[in-house]
N, C-alpha and C. Protein backbone atom coordinates (compact mmCIF):
# COMPACT_ATOMS: atom_id res chain seq x y z
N UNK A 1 -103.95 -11.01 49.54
CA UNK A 1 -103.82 -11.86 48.37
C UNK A 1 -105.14 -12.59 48.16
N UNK A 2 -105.81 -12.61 47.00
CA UNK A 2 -106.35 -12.96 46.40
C UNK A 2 -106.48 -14.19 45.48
N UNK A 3 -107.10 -15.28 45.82
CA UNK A 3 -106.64 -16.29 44.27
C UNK A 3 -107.93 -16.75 43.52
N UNK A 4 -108.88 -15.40 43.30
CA UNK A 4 -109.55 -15.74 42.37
C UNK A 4 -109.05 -14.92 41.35
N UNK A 5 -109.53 -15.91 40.01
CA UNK A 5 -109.08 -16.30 38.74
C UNK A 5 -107.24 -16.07 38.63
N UNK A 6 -107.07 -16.80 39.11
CA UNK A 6 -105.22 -17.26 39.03
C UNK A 6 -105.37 -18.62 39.14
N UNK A 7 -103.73 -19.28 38.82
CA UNK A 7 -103.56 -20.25 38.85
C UNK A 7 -104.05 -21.22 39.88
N UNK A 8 -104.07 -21.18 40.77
CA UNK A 8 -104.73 -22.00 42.16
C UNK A 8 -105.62 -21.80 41.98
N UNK A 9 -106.86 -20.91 41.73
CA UNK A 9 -108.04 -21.43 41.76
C UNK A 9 -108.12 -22.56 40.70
N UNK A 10 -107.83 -21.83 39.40
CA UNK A 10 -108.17 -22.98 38.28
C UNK A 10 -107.59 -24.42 38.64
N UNK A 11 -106.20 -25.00 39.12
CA UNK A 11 -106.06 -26.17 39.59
C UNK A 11 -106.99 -26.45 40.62
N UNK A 12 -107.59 -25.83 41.44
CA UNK A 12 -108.11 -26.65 42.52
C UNK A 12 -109.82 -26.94 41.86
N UNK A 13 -110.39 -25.81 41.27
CA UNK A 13 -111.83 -26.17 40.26
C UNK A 13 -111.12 -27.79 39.56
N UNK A 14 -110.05 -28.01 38.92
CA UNK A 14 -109.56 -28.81 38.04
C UNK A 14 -109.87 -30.26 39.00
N UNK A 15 -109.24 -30.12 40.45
CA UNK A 15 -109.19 -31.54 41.46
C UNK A 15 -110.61 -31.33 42.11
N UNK A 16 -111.63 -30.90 42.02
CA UNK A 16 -112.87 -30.89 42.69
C UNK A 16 -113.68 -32.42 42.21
N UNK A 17 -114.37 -33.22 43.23
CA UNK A 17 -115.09 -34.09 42.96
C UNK A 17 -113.68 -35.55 42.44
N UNK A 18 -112.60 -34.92 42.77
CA UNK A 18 -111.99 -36.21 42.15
C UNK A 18 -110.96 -36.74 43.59
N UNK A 19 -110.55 -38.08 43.87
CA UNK A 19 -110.02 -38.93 44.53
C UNK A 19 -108.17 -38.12 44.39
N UNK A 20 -107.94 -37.41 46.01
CA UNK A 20 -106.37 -36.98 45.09
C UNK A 20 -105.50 -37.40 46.66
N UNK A 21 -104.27 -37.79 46.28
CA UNK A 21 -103.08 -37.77 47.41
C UNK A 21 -102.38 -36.74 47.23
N UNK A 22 -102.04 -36.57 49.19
CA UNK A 22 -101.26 -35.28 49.14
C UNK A 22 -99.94 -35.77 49.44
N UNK A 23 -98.67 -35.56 49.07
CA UNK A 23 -97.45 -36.13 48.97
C UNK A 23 -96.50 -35.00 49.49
N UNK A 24 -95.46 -35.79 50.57
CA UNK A 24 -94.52 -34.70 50.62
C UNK A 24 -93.05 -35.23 50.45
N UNK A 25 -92.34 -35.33 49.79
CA UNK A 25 -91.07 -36.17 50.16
C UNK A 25 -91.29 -37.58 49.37
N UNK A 26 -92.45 -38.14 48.90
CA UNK A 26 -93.07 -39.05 48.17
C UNK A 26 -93.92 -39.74 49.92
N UNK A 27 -94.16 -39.17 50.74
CA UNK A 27 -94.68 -39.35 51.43
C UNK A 27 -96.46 -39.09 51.87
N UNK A 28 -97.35 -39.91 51.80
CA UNK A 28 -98.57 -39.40 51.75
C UNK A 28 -98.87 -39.26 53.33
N UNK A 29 -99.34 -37.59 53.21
CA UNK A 29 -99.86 -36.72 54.23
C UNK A 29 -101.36 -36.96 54.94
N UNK A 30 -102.03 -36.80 53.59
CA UNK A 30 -103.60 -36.99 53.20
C UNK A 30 -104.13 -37.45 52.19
N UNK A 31 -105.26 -37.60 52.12
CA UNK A 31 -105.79 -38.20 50.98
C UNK A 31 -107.20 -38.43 50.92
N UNK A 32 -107.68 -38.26 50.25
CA UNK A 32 -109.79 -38.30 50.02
C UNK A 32 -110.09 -37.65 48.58
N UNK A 33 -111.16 -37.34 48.27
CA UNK A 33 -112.03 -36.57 48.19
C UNK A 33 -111.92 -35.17 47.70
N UNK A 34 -111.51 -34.34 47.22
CA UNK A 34 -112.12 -33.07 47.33
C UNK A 34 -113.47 -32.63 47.04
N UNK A 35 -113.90 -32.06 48.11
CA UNK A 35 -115.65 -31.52 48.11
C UNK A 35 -115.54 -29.90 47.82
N UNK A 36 -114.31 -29.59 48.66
CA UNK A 36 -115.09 -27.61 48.82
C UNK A 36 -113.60 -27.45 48.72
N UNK A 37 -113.33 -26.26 48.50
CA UNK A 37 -112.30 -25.20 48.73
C UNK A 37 -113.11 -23.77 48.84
N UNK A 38 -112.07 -23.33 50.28
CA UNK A 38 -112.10 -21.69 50.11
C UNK A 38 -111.06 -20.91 50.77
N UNK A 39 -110.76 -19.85 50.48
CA UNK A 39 -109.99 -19.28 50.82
C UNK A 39 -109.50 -18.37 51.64
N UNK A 40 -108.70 -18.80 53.02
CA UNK A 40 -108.47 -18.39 54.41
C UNK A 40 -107.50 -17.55 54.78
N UNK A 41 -106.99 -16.40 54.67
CA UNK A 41 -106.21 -15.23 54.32
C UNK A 41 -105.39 -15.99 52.98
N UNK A 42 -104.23 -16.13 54.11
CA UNK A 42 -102.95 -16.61 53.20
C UNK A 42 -102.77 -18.19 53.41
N UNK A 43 -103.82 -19.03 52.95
CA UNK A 43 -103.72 -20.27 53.34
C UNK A 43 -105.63 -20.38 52.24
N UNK A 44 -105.84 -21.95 52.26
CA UNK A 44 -106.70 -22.53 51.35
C UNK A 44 -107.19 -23.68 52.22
N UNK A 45 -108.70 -23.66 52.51
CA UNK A 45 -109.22 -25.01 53.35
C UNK A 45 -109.84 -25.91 52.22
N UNK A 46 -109.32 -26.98 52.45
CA UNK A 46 -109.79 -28.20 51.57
C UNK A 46 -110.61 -29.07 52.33
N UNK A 47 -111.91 -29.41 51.98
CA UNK A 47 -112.89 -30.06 52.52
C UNK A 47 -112.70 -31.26 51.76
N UNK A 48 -111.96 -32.23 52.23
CA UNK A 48 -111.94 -33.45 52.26
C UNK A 48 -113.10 -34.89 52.56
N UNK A 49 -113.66 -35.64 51.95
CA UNK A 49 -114.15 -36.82 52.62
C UNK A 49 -113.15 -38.03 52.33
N UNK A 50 -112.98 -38.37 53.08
CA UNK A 50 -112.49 -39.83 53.45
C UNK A 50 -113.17 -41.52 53.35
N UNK A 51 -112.46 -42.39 52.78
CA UNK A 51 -113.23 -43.38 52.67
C UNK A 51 -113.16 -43.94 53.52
N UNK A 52 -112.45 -44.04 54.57
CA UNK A 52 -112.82 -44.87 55.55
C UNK A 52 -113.31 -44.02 57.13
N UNK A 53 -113.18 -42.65 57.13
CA UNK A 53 -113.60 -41.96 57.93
C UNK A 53 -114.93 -41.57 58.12
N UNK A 54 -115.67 -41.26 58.91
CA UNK A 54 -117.77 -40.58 58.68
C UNK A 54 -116.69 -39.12 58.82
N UNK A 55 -118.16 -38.46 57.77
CA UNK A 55 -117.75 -37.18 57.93
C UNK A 55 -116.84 -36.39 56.72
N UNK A 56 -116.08 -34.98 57.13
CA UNK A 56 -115.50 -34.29 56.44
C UNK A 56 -114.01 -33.76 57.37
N UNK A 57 -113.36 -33.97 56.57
CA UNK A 57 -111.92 -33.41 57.01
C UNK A 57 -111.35 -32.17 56.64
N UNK A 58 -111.14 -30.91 57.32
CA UNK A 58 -110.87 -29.55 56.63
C UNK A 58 -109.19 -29.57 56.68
N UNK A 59 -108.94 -29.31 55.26
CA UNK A 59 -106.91 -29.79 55.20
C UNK A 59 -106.75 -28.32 54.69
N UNK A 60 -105.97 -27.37 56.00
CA UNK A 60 -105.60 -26.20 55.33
C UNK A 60 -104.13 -26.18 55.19
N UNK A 61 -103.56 -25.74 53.29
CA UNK A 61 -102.62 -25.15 53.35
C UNK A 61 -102.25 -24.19 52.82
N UNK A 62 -100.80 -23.57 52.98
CA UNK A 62 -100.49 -21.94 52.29
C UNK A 62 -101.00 -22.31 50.90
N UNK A 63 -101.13 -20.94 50.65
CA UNK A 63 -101.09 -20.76 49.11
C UNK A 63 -99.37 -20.87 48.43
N UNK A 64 -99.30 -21.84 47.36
CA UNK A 64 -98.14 -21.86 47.43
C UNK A 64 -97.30 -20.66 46.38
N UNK A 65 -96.02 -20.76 46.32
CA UNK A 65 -94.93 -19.51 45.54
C UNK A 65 -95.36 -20.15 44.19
N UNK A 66 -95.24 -21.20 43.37
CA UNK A 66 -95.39 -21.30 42.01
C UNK A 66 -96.14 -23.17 42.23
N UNK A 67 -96.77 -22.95 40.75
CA UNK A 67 -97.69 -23.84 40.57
C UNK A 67 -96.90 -24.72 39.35
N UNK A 68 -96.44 -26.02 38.91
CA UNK A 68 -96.82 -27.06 37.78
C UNK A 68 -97.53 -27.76 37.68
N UNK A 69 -97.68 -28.71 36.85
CA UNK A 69 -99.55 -29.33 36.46
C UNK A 69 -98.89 -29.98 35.30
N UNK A 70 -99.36 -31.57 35.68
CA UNK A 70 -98.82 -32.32 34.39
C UNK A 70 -100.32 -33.36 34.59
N UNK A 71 -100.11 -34.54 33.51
CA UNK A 71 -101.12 -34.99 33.76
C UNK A 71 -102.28 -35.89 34.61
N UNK A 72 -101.39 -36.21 35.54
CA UNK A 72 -101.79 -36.71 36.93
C UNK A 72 -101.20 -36.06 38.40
N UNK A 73 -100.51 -35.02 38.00
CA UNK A 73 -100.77 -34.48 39.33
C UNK A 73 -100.46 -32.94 39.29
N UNK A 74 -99.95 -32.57 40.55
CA UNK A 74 -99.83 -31.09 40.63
C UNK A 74 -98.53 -30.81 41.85
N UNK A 75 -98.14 -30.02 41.35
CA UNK A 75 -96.53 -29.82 42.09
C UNK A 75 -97.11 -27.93 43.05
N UNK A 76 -97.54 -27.59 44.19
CA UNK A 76 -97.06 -27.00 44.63
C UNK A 76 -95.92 -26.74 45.18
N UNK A 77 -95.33 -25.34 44.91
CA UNK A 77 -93.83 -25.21 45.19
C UNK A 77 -93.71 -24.15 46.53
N UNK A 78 -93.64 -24.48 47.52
CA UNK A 78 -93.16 -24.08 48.39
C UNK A 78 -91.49 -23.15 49.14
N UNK A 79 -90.89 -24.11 48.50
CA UNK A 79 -89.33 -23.77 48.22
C UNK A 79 -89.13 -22.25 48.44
N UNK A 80 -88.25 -21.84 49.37
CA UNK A 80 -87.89 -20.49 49.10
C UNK A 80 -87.57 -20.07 48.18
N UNK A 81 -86.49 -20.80 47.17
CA UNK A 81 -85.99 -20.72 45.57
C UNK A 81 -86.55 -19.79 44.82
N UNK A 82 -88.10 -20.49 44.91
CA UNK A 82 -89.08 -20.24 44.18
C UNK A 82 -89.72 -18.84 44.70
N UNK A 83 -89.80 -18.25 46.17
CA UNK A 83 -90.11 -17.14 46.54
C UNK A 83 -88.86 -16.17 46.29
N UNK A 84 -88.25 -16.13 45.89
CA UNK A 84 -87.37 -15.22 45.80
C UNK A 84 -86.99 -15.11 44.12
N UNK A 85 -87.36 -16.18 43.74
CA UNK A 85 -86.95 -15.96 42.08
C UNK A 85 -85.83 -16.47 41.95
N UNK A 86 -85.45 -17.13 42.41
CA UNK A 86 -83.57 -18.04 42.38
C UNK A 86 -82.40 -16.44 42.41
N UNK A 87 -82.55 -15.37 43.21
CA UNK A 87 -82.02 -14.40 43.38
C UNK A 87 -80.78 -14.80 44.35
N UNK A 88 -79.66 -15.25 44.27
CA UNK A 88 -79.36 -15.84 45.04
C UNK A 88 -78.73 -15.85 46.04
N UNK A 89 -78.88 -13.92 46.13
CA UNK A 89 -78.27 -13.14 47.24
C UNK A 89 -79.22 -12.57 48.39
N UNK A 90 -80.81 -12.84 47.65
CA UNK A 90 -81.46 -12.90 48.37
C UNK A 90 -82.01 -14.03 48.89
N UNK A 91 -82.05 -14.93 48.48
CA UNK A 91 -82.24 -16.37 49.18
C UNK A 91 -81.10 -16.37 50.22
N UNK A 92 -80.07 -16.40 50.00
CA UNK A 92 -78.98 -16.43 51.32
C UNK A 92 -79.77 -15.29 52.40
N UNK A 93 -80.26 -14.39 52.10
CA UNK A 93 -81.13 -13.46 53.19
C UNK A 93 -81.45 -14.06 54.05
N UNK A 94 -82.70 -14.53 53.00
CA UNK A 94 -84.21 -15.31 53.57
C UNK A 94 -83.95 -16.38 54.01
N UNK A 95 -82.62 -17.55 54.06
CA UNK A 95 -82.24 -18.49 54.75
C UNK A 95 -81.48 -18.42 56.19
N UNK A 96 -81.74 -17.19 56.30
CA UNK A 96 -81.09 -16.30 57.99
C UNK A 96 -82.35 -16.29 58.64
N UNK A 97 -83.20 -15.98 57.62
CA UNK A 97 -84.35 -15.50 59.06
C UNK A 97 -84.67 -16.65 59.58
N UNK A 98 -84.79 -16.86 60.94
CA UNK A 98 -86.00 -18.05 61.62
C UNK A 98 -87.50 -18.58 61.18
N UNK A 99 -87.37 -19.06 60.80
CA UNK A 99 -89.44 -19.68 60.83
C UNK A 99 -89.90 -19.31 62.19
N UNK A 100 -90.38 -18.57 62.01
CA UNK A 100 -92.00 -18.09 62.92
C UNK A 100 -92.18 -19.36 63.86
N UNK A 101 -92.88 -20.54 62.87
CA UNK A 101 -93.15 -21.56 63.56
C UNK A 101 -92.99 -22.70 62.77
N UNK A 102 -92.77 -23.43 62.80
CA UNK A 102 -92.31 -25.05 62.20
C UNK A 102 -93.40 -25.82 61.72
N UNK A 103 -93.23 -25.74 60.00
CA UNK A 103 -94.51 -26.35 59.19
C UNK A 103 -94.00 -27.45 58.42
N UNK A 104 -94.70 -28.57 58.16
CA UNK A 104 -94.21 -28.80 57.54
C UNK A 104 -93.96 -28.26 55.79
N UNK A 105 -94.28 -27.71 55.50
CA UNK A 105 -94.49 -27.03 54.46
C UNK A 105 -93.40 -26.13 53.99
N UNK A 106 -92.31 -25.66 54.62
CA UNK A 106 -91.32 -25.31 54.69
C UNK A 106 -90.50 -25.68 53.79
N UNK A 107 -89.68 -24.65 52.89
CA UNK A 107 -88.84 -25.12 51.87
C UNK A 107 -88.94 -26.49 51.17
N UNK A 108 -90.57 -27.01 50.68
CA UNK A 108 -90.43 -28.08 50.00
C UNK A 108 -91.41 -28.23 48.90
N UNK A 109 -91.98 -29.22 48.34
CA UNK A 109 -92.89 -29.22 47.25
C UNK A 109 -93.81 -30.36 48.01
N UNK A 110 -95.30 -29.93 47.40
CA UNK A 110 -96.05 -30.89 47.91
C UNK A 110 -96.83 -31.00 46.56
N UNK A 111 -96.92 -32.38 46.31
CA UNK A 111 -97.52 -32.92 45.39
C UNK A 111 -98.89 -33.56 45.22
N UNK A 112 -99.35 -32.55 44.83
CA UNK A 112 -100.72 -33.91 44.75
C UNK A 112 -101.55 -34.40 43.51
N UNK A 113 -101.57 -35.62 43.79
CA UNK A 113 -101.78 -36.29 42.63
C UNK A 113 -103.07 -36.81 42.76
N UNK A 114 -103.22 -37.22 41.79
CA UNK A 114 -104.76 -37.86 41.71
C UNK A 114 -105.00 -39.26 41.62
N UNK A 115 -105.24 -40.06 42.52
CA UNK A 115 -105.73 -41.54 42.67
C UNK A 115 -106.50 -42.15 41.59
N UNK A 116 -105.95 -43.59 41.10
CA UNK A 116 -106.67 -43.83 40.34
C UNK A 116 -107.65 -44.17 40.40
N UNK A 117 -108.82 -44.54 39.31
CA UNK A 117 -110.40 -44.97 39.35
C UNK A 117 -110.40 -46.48 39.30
C-alpha cells in the first residue's frame, strides 16, 4: 500500500508546519508540531517537535480504513466497521479473530485536531 496522492497524503501535506493534538476517546495522546511525514510499510512516521521537549519525537501510526476532515480537525477511522464496509456478517468474522498484538488503535477513531494560534 501506497499513500501517495490519496487521501492521507493530502491531509497530512494539509497539518504540516501547524500545532495539532492527537485525541483518542477525547483523550490527548500527543501533541506538537508537525515537521516530516513518511511512509513505513503499513503505518506513517510523524516527526513531531514539542514545546516543551529539545529535540524531535517520531509518532508512528497505521494508515487508517477511512478518512473525515472538517474544519479544525481530522477523524481517522480505525474501527473495524469501517474495514469491512458495515458488512455485517463479515464484521461478526473479523470480531473472532484475536489481535496479533494490543494497540491502542484498535477498533477506534483518532482525532486530530489542530491547536489554536
Amino acid at each position: 500500500m501506497d499513500i501517495v496522492n490519496t487521501p492521507v497524503e493530502e491531509i497530512l501535506k494539509y497539518l504540516l508546519q501547524r500545532q495539532i493534538l492527537f485525541m483518542i476517546n477525547e483523550r490527548v495522546i500527543k501533541q506538537g508540531k508537525l515537521i516530516l511525514f513518511k511512509q513505513n510499510n503499513y503505518c506513517v512516521d510523524l516527526h513531531l517537535h514539542q514545546h516543551k521537549k529539545e529535540g524531535l519525537l517520531i509518532y508512528t501510526i497505521p494508515i487508517p480504513f477511512n478518512i473525515a476532515k472538517s474544519s479544525y480537525s481530522v477523524l481517522f477511522d480505525y474501527r473495524l466497521a469501517a474495514l469491512v464496509k458495515n458488512n455485517d456478517r463479515l464484521l461478526q468474522m473479523v470480531k473472532n479473530v484475536a489481535p496479533a498484538r494490543k494497540t491502542k488503535f484498535y477498533d477506534t477513531l483518532l482525532t486530530i485536531r489542530l491547536e489554536p494560534v
